[in-house]
N, C-alpha and C. Protein backbone atom coordinates (compact mmCIF):
# COMPACT_ATOMS: atom_id res chain seq x y z
N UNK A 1 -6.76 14.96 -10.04
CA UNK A 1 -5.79 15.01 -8.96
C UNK A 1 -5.79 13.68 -8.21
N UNK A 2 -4.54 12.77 -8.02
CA UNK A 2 -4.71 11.89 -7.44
C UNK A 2 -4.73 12.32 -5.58
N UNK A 3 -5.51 11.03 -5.14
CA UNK A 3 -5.24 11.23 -4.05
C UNK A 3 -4.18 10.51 -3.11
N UNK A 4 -4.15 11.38 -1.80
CA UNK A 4 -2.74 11.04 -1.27
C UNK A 4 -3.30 9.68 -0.23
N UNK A 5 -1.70 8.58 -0.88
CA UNK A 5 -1.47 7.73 -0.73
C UNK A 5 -0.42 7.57 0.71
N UNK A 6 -0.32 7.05 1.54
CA UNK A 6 0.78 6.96 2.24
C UNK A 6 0.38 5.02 2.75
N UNK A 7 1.90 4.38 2.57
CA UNK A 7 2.05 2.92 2.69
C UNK A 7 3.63 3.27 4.09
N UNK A 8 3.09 2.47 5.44
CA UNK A 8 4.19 2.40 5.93
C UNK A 8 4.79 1.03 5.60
N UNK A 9 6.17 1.11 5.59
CA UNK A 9 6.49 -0.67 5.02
C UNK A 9 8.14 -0.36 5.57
N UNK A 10 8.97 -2.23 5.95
CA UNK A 10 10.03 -2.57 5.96
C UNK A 10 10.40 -2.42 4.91
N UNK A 11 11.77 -2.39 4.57
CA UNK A 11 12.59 -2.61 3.17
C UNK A 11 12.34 -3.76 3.08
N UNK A 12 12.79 -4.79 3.44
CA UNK A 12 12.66 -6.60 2.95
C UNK A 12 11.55 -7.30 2.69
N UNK A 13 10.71 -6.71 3.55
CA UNK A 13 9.00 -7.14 3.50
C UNK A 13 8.23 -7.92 2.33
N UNK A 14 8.10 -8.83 2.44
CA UNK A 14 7.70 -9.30 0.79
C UNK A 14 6.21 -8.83 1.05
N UNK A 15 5.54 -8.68 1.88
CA UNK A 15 4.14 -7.99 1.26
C UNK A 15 4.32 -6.79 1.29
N UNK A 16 4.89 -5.86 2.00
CA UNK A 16 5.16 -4.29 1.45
C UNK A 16 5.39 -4.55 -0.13
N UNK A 17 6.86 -5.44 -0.64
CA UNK A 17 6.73 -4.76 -1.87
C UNK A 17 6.00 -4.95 -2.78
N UNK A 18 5.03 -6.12 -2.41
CA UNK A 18 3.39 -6.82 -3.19
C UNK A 18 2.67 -5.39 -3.47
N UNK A 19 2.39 -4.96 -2.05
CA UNK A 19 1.51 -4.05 -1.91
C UNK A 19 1.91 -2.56 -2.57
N UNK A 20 2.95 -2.48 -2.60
CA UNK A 20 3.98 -1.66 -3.51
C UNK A 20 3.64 -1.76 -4.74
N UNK A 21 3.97 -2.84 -5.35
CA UNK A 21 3.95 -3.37 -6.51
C UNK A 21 2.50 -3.12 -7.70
N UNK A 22 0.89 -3.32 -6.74
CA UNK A 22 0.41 -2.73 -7.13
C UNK A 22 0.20 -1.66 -7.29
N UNK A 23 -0.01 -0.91 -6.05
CA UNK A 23 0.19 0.69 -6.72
C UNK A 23 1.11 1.47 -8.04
N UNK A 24 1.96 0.54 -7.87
CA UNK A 24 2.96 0.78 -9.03
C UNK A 24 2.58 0.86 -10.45
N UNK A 25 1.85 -0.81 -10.20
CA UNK A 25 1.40 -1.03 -11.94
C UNK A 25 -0.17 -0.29 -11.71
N UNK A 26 -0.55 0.30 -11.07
CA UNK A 26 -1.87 1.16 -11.27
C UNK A 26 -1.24 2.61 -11.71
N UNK A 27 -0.03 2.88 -11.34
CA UNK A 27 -0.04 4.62 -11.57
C UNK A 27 0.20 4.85 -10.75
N UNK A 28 0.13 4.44 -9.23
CA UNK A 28 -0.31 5.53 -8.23
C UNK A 28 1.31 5.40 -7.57
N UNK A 29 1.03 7.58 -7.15
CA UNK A 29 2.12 7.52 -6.55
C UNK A 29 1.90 7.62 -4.69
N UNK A 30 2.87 7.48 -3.87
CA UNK A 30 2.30 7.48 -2.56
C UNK A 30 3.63 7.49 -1.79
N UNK A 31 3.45 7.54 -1.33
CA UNK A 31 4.69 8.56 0.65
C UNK A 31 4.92 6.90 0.81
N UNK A 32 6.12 6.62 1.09
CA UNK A 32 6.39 5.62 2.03
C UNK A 32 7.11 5.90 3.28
N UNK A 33 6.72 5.45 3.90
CA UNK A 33 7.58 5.58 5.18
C UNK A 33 8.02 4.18 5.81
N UNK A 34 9.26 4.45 4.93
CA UNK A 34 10.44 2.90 5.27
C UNK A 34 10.57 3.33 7.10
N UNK A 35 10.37 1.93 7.95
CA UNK A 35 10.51 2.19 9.01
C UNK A 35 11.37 0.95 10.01
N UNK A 36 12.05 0.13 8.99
CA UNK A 36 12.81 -0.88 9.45
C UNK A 36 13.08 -0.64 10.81
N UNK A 37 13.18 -1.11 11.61
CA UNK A 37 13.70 -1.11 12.83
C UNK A 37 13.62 0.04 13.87
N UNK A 38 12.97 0.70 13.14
CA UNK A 38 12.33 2.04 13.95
C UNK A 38 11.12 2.07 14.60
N UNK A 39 11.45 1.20 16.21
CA UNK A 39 10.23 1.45 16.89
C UNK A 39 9.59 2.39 17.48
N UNK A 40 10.08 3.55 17.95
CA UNK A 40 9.20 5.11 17.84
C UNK A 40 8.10 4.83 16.33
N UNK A 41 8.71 4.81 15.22
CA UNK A 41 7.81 5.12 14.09
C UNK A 41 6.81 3.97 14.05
N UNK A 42 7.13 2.69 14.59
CA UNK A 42 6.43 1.38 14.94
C UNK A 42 5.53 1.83 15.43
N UNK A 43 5.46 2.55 16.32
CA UNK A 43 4.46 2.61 17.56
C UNK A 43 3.93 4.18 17.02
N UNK A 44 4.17 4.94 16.51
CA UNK A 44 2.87 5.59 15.57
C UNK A 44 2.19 5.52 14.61
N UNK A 45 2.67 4.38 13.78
CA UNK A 45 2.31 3.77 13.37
C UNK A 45 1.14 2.89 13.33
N UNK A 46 1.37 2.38 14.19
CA UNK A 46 0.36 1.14 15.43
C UNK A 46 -1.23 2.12 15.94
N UNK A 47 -0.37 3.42 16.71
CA UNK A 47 -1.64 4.03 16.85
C UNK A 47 -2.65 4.68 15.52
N UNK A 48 -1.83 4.82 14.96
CA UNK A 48 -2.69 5.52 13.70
C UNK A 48 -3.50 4.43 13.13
N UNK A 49 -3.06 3.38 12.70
CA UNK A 49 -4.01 2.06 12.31
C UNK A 49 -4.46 1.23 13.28
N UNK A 50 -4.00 0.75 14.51
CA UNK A 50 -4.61 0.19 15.00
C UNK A 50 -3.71 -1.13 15.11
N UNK A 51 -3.13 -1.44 14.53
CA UNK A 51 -2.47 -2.69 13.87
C UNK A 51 -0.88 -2.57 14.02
N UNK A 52 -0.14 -3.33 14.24
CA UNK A 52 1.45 -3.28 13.98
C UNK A 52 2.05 -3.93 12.68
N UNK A 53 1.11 -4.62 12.51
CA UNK A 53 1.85 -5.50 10.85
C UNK A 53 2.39 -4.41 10.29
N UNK A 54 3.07 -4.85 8.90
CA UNK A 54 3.56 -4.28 8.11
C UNK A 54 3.01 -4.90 6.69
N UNK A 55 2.48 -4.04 5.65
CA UNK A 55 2.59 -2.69 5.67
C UNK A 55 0.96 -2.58 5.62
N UNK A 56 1.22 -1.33 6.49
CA UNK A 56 -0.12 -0.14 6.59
C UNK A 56 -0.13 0.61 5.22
N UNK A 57 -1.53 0.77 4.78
CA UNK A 57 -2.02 1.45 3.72
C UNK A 57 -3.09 2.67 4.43
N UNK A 58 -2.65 3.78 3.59
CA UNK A 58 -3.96 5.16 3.72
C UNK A 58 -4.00 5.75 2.88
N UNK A 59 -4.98 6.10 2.76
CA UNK A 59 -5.56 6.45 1.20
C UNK A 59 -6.23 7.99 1.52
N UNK A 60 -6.71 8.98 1.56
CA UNK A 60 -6.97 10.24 1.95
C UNK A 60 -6.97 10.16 3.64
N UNK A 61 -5.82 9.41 3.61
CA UNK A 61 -5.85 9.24 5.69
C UNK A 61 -7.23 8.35 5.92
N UNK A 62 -7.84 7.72 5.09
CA UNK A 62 -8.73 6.55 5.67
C UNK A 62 -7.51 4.86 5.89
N UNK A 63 -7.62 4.52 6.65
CA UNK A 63 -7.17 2.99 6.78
C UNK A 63 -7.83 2.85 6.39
N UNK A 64 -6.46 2.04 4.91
CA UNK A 64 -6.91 0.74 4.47
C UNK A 64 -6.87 -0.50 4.61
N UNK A 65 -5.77 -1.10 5.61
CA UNK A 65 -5.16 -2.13 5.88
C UNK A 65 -3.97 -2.17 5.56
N UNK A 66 -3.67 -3.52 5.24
CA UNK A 66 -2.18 -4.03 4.57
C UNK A 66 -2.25 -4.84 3.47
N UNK A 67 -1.59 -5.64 3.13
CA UNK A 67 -1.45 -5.73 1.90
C UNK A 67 -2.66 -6.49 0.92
N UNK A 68 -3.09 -7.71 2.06
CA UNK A 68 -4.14 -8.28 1.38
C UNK A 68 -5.51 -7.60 1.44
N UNK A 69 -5.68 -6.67 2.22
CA UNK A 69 -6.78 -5.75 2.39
C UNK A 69 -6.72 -5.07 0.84
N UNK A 70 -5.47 -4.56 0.49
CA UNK A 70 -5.35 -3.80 -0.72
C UNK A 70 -5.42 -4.50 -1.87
N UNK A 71 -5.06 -5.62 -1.82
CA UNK A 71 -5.51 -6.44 -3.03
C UNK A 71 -7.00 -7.26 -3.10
N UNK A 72 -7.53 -7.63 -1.69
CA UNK A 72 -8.99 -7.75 -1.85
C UNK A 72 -9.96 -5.98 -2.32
N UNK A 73 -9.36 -5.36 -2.24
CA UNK A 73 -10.16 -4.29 -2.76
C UNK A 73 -9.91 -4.26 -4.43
N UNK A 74 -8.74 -4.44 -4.61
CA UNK A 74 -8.53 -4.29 -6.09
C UNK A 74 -9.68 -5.69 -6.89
N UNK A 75 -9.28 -6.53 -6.39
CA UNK A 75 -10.38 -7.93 -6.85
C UNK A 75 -12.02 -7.34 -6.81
N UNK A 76 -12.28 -7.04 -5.87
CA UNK A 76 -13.56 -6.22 -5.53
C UNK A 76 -14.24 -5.08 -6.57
N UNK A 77 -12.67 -4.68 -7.11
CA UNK A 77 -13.26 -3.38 -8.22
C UNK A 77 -13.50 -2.18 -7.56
N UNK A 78 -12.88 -2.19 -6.04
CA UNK A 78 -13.17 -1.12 -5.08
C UNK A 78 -12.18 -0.17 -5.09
N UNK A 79 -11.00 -0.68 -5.09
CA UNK A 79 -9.24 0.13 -5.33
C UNK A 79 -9.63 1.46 -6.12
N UNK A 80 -9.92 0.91 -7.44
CA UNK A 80 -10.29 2.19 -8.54
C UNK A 80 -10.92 3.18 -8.07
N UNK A 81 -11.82 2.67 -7.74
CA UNK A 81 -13.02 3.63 -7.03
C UNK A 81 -12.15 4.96 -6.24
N UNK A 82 -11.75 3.94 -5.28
CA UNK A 82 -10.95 4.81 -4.18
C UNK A 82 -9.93 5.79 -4.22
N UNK A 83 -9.24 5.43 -5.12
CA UNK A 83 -7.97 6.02 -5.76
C UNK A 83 -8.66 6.99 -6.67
N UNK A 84 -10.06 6.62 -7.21
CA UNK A 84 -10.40 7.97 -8.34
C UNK A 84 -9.90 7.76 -10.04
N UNK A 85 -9.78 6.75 -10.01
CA UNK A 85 -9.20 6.45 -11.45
C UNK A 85 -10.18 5.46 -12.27
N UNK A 86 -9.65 5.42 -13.47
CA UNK A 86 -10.67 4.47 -14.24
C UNK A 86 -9.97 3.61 -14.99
């Protein structure tokens, strides 16, 4: 069973769709919550991570960061781990 993924991200964002992009070529599927210009969702956003950048990563509801957080884990050999895959 994979686990649940949720990425908040802009549409245009070039690291959303980086960060996109891997999950993609790993398999994994995950919730986005496109939030262009939606500052209500900005700002729960913000509280839930801590952070306002774009894009937020969660992985069984642990913060993960954003995009380069998610690709220093993949370099790390940690991503797999996390996600449960081999």
């Amino acid at each position: 069973m994979q686990p649940k993924v949720e990425i908040y991200t802009w549409s245009r964002c070039p690291f959303c769709i980086r960060a996109k992009s891997l999950l993609d070529k790993k398999g994994i599927e995950y919730t986005e919550y496109c939030i262009d210009g939606d500052e209500a969702a900005r700002d729960e956003m913000a509280e839930r991570a801590g952070r306002r950048s774009l894009p937020q990563i969660f992985i069984e509801d642990q913060h993960i960061g954003g995009c380069d957080d998610l690709h220093d884990l993949e370099r790390e050999g940690s991503l797999s781990k996390l996600l449960a895959i081999s």
